[in-house]
C-alpha atoms as a PDB file:
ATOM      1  CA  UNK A   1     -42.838   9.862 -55.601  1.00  0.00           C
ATOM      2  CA  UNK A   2     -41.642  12.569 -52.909  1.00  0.00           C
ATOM      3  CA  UNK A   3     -44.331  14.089 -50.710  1.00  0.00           C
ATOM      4  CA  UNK A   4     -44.542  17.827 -50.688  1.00  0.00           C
ATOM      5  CA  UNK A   5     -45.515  20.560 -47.904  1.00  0.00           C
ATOM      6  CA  UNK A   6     -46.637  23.589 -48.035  1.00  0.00           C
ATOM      7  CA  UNK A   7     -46.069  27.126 -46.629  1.00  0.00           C
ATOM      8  CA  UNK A   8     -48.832  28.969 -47.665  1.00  0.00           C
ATOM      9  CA  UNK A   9     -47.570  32.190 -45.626  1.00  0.00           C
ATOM     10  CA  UNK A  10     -44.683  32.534 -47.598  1.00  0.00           C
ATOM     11  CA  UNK A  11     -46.088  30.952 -50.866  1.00  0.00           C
ATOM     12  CA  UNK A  12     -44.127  27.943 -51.762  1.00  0.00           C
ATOM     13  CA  UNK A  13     -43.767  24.060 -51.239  1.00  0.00           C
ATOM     14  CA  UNK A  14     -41.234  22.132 -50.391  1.00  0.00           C
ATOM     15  CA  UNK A  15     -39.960  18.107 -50.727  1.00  0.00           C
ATOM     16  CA  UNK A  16     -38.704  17.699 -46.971  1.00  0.00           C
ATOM     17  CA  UNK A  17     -35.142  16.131 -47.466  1.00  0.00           C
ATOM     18  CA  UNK A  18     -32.434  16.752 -44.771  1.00  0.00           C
ATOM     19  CA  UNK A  19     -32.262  18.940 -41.684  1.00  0.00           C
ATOM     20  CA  UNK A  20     -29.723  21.268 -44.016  1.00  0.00           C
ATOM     21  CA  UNK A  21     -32.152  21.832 -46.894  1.00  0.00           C
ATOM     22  CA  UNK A  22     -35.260  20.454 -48.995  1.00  0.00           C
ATOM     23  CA  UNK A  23     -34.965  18.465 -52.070  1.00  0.00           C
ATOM     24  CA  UNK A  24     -36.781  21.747 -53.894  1.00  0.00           C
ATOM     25  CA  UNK A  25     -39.298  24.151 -54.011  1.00  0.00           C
ATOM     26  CA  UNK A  26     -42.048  25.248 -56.438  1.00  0.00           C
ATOM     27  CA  UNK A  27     -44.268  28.212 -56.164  1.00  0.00           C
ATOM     28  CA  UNK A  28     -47.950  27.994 -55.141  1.00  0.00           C
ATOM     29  CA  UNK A  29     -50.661  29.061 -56.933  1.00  0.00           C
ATOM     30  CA  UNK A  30     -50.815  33.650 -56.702  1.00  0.00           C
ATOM     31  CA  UNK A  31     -46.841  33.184 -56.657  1.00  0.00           C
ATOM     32  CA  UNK A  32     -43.285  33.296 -58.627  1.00  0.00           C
ATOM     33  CA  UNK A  33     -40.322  31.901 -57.540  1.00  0.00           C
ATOM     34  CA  UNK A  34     -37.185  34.923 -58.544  1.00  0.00           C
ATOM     35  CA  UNK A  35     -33.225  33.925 -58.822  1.00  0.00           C
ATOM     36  CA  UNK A  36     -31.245  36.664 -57.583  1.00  0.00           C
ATOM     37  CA  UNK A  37     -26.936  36.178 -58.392  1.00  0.00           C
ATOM     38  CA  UNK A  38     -24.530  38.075 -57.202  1.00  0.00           C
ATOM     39  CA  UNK A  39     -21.976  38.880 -59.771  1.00  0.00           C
ATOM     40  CA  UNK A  40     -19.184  37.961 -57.119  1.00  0.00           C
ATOM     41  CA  UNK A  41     -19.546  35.547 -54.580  1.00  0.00           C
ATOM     42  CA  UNK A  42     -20.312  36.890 -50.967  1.00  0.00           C
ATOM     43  CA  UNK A  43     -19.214  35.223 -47.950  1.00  0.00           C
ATOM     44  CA  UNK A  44     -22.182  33.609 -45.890  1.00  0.00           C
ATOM     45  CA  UNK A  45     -22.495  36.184 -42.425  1.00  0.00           C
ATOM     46  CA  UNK A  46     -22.217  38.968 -45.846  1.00  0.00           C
ATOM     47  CA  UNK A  47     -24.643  37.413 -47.448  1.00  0.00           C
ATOM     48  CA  UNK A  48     -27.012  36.714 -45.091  1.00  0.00           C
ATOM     49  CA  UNK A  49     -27.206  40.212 -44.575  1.00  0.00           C
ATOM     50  CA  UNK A  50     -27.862  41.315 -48.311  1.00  0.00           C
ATOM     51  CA  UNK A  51     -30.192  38.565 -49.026  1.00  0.00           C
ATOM     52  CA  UNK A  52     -32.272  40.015 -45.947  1.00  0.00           C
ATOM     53  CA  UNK A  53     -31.640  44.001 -47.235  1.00  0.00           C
ATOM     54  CA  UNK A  54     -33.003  42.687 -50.497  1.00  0.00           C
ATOM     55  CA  UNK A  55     -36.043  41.421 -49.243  1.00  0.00           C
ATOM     56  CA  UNK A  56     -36.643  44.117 -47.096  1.00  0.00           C
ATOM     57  CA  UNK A  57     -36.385  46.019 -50.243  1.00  0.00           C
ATOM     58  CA  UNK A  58     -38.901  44.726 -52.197  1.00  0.00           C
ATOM     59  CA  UNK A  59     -41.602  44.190 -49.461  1.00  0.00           C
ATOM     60  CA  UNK A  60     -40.984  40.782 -48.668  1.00  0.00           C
ATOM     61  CA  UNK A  61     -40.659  38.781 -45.485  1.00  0.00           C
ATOM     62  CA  UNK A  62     -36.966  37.082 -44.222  1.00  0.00           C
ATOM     63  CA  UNK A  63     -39.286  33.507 -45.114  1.00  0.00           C
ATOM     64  CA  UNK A  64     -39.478  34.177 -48.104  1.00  0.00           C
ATOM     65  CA  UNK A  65     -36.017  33.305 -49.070  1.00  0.00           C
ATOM     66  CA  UNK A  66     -36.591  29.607 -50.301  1.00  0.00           C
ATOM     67  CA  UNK A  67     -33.170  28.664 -52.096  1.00  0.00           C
ATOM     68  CA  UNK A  68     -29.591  29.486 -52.526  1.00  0.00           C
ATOM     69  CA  UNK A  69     -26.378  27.878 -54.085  1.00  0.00           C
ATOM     70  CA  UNK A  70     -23.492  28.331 -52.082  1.00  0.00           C
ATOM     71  CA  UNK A  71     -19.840  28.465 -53.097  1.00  0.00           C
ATOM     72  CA  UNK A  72     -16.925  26.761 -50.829  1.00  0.00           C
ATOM     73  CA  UNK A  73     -13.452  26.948 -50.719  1.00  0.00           C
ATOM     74  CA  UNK A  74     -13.053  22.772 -50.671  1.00  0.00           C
ATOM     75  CA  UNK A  75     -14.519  19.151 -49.712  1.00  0.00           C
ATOM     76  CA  UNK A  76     -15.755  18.899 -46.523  1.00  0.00           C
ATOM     77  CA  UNK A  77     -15.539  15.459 -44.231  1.00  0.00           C
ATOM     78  CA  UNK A  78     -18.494  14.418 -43.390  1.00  0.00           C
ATOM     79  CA  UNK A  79     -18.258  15.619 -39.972  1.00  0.00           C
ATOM     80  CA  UNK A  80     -16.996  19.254 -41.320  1.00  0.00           C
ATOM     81  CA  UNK A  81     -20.172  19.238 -43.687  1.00  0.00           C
ATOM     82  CA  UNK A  82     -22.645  18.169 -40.318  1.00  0.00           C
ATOM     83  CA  UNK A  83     -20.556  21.666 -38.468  1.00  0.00           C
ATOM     84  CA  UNK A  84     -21.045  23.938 -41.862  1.00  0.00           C
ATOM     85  CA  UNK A  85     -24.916  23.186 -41.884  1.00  0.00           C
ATOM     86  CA  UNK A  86     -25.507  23.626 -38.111  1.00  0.00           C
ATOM     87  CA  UNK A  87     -24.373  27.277 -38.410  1.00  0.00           C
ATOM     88  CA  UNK A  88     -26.316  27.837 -41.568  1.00  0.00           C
ATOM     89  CA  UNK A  89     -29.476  26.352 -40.248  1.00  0.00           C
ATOM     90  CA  UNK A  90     -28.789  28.332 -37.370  1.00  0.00           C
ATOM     91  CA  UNK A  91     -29.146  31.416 -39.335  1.00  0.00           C
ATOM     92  CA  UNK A  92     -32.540  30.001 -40.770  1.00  0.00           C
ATOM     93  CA  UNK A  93     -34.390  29.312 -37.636  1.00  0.00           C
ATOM     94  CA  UNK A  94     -32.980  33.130 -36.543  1.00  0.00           C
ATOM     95  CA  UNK A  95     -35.158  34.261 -39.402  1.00  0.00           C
ATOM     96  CA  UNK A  96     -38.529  31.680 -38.682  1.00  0.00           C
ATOM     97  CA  UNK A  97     -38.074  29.442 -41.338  1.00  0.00           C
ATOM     98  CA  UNK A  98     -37.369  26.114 -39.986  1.00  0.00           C
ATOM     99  CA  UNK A  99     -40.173  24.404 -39.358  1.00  0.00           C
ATOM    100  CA  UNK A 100     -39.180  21.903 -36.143  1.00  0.00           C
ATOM    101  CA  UNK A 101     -36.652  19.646 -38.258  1.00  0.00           C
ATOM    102  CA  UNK A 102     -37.758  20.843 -41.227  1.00  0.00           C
ATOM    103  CA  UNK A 103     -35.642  22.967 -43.432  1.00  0.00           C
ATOM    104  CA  UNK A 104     -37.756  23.942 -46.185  1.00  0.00           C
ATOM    105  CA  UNK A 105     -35.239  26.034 -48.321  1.00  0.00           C
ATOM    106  CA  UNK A 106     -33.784  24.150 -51.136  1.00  0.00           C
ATOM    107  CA  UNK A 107     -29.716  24.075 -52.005  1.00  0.00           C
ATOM    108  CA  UNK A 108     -27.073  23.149 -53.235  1.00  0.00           C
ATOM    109  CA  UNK A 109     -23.213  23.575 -52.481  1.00  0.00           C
ATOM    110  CA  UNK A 110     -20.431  22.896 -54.559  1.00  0.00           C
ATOM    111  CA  UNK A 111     -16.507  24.402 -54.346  1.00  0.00           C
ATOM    112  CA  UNK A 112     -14.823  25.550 -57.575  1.00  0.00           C
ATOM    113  CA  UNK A 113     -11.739  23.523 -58.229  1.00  0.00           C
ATOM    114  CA  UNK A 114      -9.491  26.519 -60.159  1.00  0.00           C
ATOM    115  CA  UNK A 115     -10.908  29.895 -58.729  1.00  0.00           C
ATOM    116  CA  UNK A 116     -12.357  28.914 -54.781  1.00  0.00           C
ATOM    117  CA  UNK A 117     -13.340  31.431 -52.458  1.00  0.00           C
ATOM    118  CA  UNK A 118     -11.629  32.186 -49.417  1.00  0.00           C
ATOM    119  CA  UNK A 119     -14.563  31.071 -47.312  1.00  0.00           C
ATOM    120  CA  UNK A 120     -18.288  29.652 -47.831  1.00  0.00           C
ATOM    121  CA  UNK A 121     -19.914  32.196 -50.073  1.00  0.00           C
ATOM    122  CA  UNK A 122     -23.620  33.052 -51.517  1.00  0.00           C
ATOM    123  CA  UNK A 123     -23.769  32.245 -55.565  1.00  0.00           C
ATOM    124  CA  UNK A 124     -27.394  32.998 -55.939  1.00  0.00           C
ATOM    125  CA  UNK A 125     -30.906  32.503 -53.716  1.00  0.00           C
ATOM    126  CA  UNK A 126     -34.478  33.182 -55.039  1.00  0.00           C
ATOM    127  CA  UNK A 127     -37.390  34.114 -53.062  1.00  0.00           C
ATOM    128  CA  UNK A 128     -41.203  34.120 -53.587  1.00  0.00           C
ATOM    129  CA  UNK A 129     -43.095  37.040 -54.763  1.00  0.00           C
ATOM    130  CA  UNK A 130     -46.847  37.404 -55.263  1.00  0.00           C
ATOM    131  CA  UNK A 131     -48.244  37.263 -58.975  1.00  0.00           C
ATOM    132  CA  UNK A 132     -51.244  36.165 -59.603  1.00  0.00           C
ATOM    133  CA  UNK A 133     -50.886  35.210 -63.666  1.00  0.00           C
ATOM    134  CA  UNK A 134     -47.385  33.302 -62.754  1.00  0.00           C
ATOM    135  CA  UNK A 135     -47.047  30.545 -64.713  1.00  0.00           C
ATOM    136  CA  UNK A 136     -45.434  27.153 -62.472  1.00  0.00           C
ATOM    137  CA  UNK A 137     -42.082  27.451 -61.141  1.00  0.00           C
ATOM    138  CA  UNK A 138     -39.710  25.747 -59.622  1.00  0.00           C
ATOM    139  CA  UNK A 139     -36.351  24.554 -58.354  1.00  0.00           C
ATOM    140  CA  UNK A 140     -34.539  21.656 -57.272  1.00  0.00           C
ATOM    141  CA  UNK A 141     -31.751  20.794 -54.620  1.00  0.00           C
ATOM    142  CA  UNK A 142     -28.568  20.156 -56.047  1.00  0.00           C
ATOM    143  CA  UNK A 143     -27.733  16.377 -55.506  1.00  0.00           C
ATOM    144  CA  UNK A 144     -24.498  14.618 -56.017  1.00  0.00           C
ATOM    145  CA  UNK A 145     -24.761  10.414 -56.596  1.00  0.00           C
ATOM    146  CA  UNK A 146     -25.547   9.416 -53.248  1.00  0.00           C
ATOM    147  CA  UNK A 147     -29.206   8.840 -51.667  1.00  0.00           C
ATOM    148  CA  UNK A 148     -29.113  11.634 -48.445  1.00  0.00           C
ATOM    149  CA  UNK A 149     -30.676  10.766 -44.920  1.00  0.00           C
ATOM    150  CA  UNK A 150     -30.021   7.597 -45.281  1.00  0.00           C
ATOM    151  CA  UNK A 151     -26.738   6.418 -43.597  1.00  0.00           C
ATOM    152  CA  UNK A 152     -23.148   8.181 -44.626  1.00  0.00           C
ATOM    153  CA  UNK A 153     -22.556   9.508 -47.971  1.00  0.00           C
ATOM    154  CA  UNK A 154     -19.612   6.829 -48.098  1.00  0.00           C
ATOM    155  CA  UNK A 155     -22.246   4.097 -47.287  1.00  0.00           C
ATOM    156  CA  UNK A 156     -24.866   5.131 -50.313  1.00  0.00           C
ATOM    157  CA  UNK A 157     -22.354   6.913 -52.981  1.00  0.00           C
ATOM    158  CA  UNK A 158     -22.888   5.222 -56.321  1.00  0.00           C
ATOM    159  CA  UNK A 159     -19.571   3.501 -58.186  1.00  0.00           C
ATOM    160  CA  UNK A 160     -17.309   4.861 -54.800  1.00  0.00           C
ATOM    161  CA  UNK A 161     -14.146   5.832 -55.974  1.00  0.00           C
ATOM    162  CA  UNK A 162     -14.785   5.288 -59.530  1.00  0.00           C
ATOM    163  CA  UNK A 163     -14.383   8.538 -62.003  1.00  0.00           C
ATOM    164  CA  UNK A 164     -13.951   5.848 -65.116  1.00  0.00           C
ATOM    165  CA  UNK A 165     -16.309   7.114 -67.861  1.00  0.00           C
ATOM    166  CA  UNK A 166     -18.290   3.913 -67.153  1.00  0.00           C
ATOM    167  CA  UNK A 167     -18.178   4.898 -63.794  1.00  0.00           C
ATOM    168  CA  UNK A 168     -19.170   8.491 -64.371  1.00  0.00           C
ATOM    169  CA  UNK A 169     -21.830   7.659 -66.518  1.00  0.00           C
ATOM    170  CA  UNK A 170     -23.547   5.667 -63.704  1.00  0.00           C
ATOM    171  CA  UNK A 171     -23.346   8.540 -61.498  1.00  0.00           C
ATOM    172  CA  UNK A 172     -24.867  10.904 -64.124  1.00  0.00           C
ATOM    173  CA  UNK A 173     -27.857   8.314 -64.674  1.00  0.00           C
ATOM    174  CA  UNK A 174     -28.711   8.266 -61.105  1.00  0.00           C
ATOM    175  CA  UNK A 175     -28.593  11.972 -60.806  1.00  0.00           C
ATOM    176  CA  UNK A 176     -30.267  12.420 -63.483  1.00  0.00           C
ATOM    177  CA  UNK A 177     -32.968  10.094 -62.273  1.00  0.00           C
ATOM    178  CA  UNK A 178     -33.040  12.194 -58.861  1.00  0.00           C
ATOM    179  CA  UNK A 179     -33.449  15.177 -60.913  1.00  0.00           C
ATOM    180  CA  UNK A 180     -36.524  13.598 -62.621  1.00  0.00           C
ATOM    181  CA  UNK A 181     -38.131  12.358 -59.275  1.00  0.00           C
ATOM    182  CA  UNK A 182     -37.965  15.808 -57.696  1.00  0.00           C
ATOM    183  CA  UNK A 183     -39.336  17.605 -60.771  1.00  0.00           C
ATOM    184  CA  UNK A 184     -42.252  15.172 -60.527  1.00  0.00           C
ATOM    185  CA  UNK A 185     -43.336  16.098 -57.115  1.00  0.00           C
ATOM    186  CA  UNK A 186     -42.922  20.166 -57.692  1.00  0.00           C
ATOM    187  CA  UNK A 187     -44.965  20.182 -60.802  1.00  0.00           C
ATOM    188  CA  UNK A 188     -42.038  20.442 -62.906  1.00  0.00           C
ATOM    189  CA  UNK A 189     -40.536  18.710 -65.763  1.00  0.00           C
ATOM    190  CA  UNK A 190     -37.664  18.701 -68.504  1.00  0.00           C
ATOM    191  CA  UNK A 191     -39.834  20.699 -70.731  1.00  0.00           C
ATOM    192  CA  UNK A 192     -40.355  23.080 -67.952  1.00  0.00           C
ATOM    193  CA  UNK A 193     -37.029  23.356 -66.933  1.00  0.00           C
ATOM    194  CA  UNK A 194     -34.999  27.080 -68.408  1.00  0.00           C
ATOM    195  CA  UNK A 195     -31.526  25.805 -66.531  1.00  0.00           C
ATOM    196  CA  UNK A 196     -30.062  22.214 -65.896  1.00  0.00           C
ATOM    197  CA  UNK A 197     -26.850  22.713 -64.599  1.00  0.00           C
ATOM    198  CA  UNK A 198     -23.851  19.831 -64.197  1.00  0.00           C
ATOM    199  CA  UNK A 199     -21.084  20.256 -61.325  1.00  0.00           C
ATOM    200  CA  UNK A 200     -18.190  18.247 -61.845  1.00  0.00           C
ATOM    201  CA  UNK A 201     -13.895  18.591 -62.634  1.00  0.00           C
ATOM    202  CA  UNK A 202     -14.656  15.025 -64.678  1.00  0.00           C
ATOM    203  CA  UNK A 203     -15.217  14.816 -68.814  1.00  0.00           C
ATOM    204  CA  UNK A 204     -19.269  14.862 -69.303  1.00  0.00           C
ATOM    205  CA  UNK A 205     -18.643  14.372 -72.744  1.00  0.00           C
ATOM    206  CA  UNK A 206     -18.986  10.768 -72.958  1.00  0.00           C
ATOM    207  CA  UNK A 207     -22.426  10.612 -72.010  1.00  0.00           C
ATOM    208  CA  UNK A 208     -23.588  14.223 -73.176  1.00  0.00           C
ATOM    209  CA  UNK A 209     -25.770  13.220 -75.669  1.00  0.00           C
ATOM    210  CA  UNK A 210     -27.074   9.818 -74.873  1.00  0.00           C
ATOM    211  CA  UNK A 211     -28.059  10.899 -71.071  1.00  0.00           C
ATOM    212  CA  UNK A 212     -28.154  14.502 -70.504  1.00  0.00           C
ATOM    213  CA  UNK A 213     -29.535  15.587 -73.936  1.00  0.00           C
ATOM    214  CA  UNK A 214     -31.526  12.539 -74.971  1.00  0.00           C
ATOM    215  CA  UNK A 215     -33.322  12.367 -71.245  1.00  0.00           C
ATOM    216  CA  UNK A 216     -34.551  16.553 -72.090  1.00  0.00           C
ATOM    217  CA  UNK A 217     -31.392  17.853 -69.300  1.00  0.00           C
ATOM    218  CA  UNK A 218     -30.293  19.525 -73.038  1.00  0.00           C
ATOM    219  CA  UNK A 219     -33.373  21.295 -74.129  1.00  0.00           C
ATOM    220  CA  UNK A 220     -31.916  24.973 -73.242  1.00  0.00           C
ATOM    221  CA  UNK A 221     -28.141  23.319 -73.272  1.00  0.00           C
ATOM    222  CA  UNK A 222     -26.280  22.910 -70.349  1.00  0.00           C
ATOM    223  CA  UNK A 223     -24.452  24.857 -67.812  1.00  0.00           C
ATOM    224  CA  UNK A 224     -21.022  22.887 -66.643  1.00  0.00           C
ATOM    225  CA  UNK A 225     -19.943  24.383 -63.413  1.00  0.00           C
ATOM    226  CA  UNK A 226     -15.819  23.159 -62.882  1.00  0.00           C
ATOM    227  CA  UNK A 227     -16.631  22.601 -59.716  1.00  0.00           C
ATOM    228  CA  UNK A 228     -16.972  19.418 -57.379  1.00  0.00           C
ATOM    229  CA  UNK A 229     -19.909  18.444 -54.922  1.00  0.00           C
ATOM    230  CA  UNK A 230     -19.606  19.699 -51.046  1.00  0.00           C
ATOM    231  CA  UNK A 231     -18.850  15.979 -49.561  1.00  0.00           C
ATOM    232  CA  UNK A 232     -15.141  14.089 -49.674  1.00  0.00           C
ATOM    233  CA  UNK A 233     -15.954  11.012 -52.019  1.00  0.00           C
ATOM    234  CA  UNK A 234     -18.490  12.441 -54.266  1.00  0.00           C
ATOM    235  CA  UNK A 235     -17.844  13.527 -57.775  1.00  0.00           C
ATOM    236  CA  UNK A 236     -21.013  14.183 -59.756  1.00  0.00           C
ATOM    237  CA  UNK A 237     -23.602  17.017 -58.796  1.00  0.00           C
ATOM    238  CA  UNK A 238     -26.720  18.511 -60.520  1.00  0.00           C
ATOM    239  CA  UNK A 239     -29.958  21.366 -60.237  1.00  0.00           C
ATOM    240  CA  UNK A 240     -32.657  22.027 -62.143  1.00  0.00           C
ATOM    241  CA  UNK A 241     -34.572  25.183 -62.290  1.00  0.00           C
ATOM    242  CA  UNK A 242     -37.813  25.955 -64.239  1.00  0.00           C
ATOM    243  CA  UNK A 243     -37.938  30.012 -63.287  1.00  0.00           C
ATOM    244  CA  UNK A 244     -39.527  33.152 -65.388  1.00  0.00           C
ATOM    245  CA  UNK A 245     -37.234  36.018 -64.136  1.00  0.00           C
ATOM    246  CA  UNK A 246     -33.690  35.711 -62.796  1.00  0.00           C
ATOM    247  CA  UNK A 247     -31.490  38.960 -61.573  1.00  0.00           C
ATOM    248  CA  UNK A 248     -27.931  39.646 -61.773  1.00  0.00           C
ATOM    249  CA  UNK A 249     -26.893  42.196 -58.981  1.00  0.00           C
ATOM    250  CA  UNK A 250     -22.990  43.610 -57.356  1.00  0.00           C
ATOM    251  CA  UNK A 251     -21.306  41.168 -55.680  1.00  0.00           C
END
C-alpha cells in the first residue's frame, strides 16, 4: 500500500509519486477538496494566473491548489514530457508548494485526438477549503499502463505496442488496479468515488462490463475522454475522484 504525507497548512495529503505530481490527494480532517473547470481550456502561463485570482478570491492561499488536469496539443517524447514538467514544477515551487522533491499536487495530462489545443492548457484543478462537517474526499493522479519512477515509460508500459482488445484489456486491468491501490491509501474507494473517468482513442467496449463496471469504476457510469495519455507509447489512461462540490466557470 502507498504511504501518504501530509500538509496540514494547506489541509490535504498526498501519495508522493514523481517530481511532476503525486499519485493523489485526499482532504484532512476540518477540510473539502473543490473541482473548479473551466468551460474552455486555458493555456498554462493563463491559467496559472486564474487559478491564483481564484484563490485569492475566495480567501485561500496559492498552496492550496492540490490538483489539475491539463489538456495538450499531442504525445510528448519522453524527453519533451521531462522539459514540459520542469516548467510546470517551476511554477509550483514559485508559489511554495514543492516540498524539496516533492510535488504534492496530483494530475493528470492527456491531449484530445479530434479537437487539441493550440498549446498545454488547464481542464480543471481543485483546491482545499476549510469545512468542518466535510465528509472524505479525494482524488487520484491520472495513470496510463506503465509503473512511473521506475525506469522509462518504454521499459515498464504493459502489452507495448499492443492496442488488440486482448491487449487493451490488460492495460485497463492494470489501471484499474492502480486506481484501486491509490484509493486505498487516500481513504477512498469505488463506492466513494462520484467520477471515474477513461482516456483513450481505443474501443472500451470489450471490457466495459466485465472490468470497469463489475470492479465498481461503473457505479455513477463512466466518463470516456477521446483523448490519449501525455507519453509516446502509451494508450490507456484513468482518474478517479470522490468530491462533494465541483464548479463550472468561463474559460
Amino acid at each position: 500500500m502507498y504511504e501518504t504525507r501530509e500538509r496540514p497548512g494547506d489541509g490535504y495529503r498526498y501519495i508522493p509519486a514523481v517530481f511532476q505530481y503525486s499519485a493523489g490527494v485526499a482532504a484532512l480532517p476540518g477540510f473539502r477538496i473543490e473541482r473548479v473547470r473551466f468551460a474552455e481550456p486555458v493555456p498554462m502561463a493563463a491559467g496559472f494566473a486564474r487559478i491564483a485570482d481564484y484563490l485569492k478570491g475566495i480567501g485561500r492561499p496559492l498552496s492550496a491548489f492540490c490538483q489539475c488536469e491539463l489538456r495538450s496539443p499531442g504525445q510528448f517524447t519522453e524527453a519533451g514530457f521531462r522539459q514540459f514538467n520542469l516548467g510546470y514544477a517551476k511554477v509550483l515551487g514559485e508559489w511554495g508548494i514543492l516540498t524539496g522533491s516533492d510535488n504534492p499536487v496530483a494530475r493528470s495530462n492527456v491531449c484530445p485526438e479530434l479537437t487539441p489545443p493550440a498549446e498545454p492548457a488547464f481542464h480543471a484543478f481543485s483546491c482545499t477549503l476549510p469545512d468542518a462537517g466535510a465528509a472524505p474526499s479525494f482524488a487520484t493522479a491520472g495513470s496510463g499502463e506503465s509503473t512511473e519512477g521506475k525506469g522509462s515509460y518504454e521499459e515498464q508500459t504493459i502489452a507495448l505496442g499492443d492496442v488488440s482488445p486482448a491487449g487493451l484489456r490488460r492495460k485497463a486491468s492494470f489501471v484499474l488496479g492502480e486506481m484501486e491501490r491509490r484509493m486505498q491509501a487516500l481513504g477512498g474507494s469505488w463506492a466513494m468515488a462520484t467520477a471515474a473517468q477513461v482516456y483513450t482513442i481505443h474501443d472500451i467496449h470489450p471490457f466495459l462490463g466485465d472490468e470497469l463496471v463489475a470492479r465498481g469504476a461503473g457505479r455513477h457510469g463512466v466518463t470516456w475522454h477521446h483523448c490519449r495519455p501525455p507519453v509516446v507509447g502509451l494508450e490507456y489512461e484513468m482518474d478517479v475522484r470522490g468530491l462533494p462540490l465541483e464548479r463550472v466557470i468561463p474559460g
